[in-house]
Protein backbone atom coordinates (compact mmCIF):
# COMPACT_ATOMS: atom_id res chain seq x y z
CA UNK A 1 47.47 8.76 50.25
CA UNK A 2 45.87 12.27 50.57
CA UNK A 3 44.59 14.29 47.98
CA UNK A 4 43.79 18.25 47.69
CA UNK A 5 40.70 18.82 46.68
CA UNK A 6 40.11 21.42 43.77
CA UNK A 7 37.28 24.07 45.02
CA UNK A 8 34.59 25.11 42.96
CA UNK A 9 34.65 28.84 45.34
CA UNK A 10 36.03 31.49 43.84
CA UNK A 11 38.95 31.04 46.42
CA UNK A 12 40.67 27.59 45.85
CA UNK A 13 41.96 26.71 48.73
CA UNK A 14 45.84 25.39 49.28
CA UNK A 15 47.25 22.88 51.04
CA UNK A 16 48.69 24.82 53.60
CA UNK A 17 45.94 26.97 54.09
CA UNK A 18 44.13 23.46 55.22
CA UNK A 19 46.91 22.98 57.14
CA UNK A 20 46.94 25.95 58.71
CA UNK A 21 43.31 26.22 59.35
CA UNK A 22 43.24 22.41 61.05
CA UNK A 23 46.19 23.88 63.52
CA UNK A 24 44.11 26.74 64.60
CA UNK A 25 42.07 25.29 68.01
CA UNK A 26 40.43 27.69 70.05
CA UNK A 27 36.53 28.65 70.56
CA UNK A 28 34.92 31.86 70.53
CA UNK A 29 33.17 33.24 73.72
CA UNK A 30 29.88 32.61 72.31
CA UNK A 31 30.76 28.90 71.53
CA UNK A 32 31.55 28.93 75.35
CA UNK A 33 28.01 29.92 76.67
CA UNK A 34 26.30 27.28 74.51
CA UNK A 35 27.98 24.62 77.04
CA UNK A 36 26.67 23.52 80.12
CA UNK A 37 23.64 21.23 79.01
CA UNK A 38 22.84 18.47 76.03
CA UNK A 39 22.21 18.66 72.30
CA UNK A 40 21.97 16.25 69.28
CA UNK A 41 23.79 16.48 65.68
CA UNK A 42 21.50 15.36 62.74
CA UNK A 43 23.85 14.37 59.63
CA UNK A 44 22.86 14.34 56.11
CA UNK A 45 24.06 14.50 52.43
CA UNK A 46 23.34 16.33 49.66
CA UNK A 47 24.72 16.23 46.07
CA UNK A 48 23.52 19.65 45.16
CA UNK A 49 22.36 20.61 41.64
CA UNK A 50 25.32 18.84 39.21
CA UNK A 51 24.73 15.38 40.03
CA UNK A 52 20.99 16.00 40.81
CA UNK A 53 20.55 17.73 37.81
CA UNK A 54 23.88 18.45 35.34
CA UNK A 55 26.86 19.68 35.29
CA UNK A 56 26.41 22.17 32.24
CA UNK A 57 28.48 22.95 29.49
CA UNK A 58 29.54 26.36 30.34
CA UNK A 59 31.30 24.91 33.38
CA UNK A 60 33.48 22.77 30.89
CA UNK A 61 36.51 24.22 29.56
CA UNK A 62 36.03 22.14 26.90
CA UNK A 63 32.06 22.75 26.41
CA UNK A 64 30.92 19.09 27.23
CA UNK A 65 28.06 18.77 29.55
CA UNK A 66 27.23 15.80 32.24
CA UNK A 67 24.01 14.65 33.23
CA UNK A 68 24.35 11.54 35.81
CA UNK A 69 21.63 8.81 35.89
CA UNK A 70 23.51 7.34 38.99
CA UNK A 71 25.62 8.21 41.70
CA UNK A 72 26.05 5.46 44.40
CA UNK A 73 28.40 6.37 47.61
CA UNK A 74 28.49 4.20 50.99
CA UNK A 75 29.22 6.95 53.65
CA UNK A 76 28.97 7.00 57.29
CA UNK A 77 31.75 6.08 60.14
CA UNK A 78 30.66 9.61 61.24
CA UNK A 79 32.62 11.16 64.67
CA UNK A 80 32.12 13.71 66.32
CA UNK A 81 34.63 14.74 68.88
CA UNK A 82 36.40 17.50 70.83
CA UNK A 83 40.34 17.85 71.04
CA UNK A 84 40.02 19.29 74.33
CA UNK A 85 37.94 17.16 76.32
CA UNK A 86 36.43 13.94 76.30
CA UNK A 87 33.26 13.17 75.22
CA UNK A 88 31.56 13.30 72.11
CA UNK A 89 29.66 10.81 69.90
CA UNK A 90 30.34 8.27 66.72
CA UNK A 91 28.41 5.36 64.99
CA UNK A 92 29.83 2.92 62.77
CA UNK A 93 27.19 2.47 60.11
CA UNK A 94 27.32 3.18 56.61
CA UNK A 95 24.58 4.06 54.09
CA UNK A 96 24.72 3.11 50.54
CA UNK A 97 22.28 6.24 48.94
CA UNK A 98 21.73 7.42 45.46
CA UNK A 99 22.34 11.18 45.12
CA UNK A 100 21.26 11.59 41.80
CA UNK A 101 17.50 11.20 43.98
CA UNK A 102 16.47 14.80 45.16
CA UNK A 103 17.95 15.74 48.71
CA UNK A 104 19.12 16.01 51.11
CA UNK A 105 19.29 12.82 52.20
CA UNK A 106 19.41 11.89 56.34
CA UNK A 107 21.82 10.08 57.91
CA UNK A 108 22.23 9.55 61.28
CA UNK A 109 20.79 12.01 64.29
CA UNK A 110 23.39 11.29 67.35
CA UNK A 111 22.09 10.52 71.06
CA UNK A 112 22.16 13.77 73.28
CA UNK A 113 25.82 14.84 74.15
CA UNK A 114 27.14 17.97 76.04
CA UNK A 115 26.60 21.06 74.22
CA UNK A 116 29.55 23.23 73.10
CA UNK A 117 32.10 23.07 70.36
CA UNK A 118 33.43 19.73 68.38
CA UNK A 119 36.49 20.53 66.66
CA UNK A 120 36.60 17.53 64.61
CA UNK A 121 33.96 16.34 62.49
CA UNK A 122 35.11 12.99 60.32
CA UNK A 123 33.02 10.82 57.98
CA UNK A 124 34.45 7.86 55.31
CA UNK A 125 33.18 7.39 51.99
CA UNK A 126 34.38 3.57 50.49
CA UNK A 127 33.03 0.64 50.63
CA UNK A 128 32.34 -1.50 53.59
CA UNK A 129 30.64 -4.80 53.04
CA UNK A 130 26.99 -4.48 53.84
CA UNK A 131 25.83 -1.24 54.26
CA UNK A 132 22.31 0.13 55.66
CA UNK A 133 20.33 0.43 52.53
CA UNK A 134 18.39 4.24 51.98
CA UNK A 135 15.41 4.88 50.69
CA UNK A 136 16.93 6.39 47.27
CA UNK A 137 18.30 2.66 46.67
CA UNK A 138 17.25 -0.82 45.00
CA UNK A 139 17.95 -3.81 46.04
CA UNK A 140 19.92 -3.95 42.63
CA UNK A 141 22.08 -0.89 43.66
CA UNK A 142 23.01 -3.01 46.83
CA UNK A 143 23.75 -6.57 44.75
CA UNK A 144 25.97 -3.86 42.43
CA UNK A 145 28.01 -2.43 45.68
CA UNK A 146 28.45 -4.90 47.67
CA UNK A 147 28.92 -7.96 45.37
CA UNK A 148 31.38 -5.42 43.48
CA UNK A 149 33.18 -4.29 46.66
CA UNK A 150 32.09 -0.68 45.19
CA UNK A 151 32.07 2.52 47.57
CA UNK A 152 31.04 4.62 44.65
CA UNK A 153 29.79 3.76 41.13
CA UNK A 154 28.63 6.33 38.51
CA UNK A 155 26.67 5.86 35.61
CA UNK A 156 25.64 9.26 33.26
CA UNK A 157 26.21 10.49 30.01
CA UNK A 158 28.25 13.55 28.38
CA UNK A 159 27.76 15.18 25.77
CA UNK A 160 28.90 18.36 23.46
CA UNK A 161 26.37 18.53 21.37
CA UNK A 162 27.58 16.89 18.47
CA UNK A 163 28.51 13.96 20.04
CA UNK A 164 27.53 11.61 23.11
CA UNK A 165 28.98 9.34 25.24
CA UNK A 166 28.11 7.55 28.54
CA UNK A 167 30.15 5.83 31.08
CA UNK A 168 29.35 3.25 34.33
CA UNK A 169 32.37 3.40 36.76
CA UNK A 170 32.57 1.71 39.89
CA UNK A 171 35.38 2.71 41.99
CA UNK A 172 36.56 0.36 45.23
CA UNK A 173 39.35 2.88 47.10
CA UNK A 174 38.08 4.46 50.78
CA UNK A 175 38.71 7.65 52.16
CA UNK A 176 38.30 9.15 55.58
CA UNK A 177 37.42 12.48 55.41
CA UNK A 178 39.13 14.48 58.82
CA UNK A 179 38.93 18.01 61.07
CA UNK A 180 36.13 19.47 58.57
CA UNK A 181 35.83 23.14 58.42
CA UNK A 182 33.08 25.01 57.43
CA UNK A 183 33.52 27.95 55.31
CA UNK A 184 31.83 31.54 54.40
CA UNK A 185 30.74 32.19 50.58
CA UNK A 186 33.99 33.84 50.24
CA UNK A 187 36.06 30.73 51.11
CA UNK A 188 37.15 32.17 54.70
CA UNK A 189 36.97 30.06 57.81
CA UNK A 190 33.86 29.92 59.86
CA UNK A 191 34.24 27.53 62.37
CA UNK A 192 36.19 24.22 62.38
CA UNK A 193 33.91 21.28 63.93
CA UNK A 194 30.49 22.00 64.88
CA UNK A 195 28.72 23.77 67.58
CA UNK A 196 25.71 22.20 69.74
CA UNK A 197 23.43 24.13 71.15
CA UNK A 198 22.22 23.62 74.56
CA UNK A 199 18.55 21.60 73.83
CA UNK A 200 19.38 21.84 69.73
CA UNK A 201 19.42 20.29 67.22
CA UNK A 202 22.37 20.95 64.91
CA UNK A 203 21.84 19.57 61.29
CA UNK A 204 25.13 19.07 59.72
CA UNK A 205 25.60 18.23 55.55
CA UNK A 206 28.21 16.21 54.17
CA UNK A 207 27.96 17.02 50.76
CA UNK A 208 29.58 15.39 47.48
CA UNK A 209 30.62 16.85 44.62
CA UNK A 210 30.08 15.34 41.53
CA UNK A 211 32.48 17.89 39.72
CA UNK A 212 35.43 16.81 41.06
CA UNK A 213 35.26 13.53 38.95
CA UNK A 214 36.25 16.05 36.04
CA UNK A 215 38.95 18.32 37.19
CA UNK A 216 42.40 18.22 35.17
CA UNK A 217 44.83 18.63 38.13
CA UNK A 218 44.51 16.70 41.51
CA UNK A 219 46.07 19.62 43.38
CA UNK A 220 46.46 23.10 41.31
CA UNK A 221 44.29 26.09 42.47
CA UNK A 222 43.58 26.73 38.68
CA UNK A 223 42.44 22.64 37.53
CA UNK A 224 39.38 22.91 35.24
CA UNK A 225 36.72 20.84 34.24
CA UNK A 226 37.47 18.91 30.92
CA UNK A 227 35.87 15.88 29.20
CA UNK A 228 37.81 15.76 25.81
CA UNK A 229 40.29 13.13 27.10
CA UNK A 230 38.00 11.03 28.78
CA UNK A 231 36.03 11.22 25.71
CA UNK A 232 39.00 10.34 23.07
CA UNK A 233 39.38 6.98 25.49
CA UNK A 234 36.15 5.72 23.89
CA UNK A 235 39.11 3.33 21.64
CA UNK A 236 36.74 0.99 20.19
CA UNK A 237 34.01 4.27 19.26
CA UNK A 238 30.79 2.39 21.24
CA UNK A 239 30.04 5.36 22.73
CA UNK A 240 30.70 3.70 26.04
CA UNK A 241 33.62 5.08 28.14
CA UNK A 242 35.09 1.87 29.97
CA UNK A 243 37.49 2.16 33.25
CA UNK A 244 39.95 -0.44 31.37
CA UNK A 245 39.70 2.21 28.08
CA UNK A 246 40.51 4.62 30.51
CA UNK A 247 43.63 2.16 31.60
CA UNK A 248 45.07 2.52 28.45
CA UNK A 249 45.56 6.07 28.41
CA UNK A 250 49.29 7.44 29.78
CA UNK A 251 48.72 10.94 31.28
CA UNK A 252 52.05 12.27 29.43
CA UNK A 253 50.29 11.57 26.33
CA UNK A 254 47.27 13.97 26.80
CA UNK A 255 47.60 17.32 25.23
CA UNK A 256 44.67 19.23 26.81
CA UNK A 257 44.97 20.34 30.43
CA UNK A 258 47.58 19.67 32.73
CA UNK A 259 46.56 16.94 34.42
CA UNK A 260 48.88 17.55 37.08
CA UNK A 261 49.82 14.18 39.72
CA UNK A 262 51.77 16.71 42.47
CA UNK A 263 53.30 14.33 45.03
CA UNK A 264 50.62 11.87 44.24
CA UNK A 265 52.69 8.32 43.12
CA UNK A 266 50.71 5.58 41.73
CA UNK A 267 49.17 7.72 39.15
CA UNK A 268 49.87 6.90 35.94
CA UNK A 269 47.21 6.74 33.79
CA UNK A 270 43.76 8.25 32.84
CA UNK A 271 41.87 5.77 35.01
CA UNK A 272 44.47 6.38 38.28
CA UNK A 273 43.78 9.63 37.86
CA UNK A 274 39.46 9.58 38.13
CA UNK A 275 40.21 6.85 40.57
CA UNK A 276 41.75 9.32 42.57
CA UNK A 277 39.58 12.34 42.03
CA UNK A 278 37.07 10.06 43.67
CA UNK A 279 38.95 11.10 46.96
CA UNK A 280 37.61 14.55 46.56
CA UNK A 281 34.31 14.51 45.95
CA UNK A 282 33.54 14.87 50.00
CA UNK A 283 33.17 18.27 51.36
CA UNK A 284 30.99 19.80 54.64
CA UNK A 285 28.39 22.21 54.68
CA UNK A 286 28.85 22.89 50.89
CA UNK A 287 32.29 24.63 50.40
CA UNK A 288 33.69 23.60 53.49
CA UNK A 289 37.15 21.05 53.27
CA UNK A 290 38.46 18.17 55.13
CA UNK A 291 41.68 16.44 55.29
CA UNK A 292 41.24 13.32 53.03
CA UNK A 293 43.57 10.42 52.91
CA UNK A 294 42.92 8.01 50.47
CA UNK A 295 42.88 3.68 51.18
């Protein structure tokens, strides 16, 4: 199942502007001269101010503000290849790291391969059974994951100033995200893949964002962040936002937002739908998009 992301750019981008973007092969003359000898990739991940810090209240519509305490992801299965020649590099590991810890974090630096242009760039964030264990987690954060079949669990709090409320969701779904492209500050294309420099280095980010988890459309250039909902779940008024409480809200019966499914099926309720933001949250070099498809 494959999900849009919403972008937090000025420029949402559409689905067949992905599309369109992913079809588009072809390397520039300078992407040409960097062939002809060997370079690395160095991967890392980063989850950039709102889940290292907060999400604030003036990026609500509805005024809340988030502050996480966790934010647990396994992610790795990283490729690198090119679509017009063989070659390239891959690893099947997966980290389990914290992001709420500051970054970024590192992942994996690849062997030397020829330099030049990789067109496709893939990672996977979900869980896989026993994952290398980072620096930014416990030995409890592993027990949690892996016992729990987790690939990302949240814990954090919300509030609007009158009122507070917290919430510890662990989420099991996997997604591969494919054919990343990087993007300018203005949302335009700047290269699909990766380029590696003859005797370089090339440090690439996969970065999460911890937004996403709030958005009230899986697909619309125009979702917002919104918390009211999620907050109005709280049935038994703990202050504790549970994934079943979540369960027990139907989408047609929230009034705020649109909270709009597109061709998504399976998504019926409050917690489908978070469940499914969670396919999202991974992006490249900041802005930059990949094809997702959800497990």
């Amino acid at each position: 199942m494959s999900y849009l992301a919403p972008s937090r750019s000025p420029l949402a981008l559409s689905l067949a502007c992905t599309l369109t973007l992913i079809a588009a092969a072809g390397c520039s003359s300078s992407d040409d001269e960097a062939g002809g000898g060997e370079g690395q990739a160095s991967f890392n991940v980063y989850g950039e101010d709102y889940i290292e810090q907060e999400i604030p209240g003036s990026e609500f519509e509805d005024g809340w503000t988030v502050t996480y305490s966790k934010f647990l992801i396994e992610i790795g299965n990283i490729a690198i290849q090119d679509s017009n020649k063989s070659g390239g590099a891959s690893v099947d590991d997966v980290w389990l790291v914290d992001l709420t810890k500051p970054g970024p974090q590192q992942l994996w630096q690849s062997s030397k391969i020829s330099s030049g242009t990789y067109d496709t760039v893939n990672y996977r964030i979900g869980p896989v059974g026993a994952p290398a264990k980072s620096g930014s987690v416990t030995d409890a954060d592993v027990t949690l994951m892996t016992s729990n079949g987790f690939g990302v669990y949240v814990e954090g709090t919300a509030t609007n100033g009158t009122d507070t409320k917290s919430f510890k969701w662990g989420f099991s779904n996997s997604t591969h995200y494919m054919k990343c492209v990087q993007v300018d500050d203005a949302g335009d294309e700047v290269r699909q893949g990766i380029l590696i420099a003859n005797g370089g280095i090339e440090k690439v980010q996969l970065t999460v964002h911890g937004d996403h988890l709030f958005y009230d459309d899986l697909t619309s250039e125009n979702a917002v962040l919104r918390f009211n909902s999620i907050a109005g779940a709280d049935s038994n008024a703990d202050g504790e936002i549970t994934r079943e409480e979540l369960a027990a809200v139907e989408l047609f019966d929230i009034t705020e937002g649109t909270y709009g499914t597109g061709s998504a099926s399976g998504v019926n309720t409050l917690d489908d739908f978070v469940q499914a933001l969670t396919s999202t949250v991974g992006h490249f070099r900041g802005e930059g998009h990949c094809v997702s498809h959800s497990e």
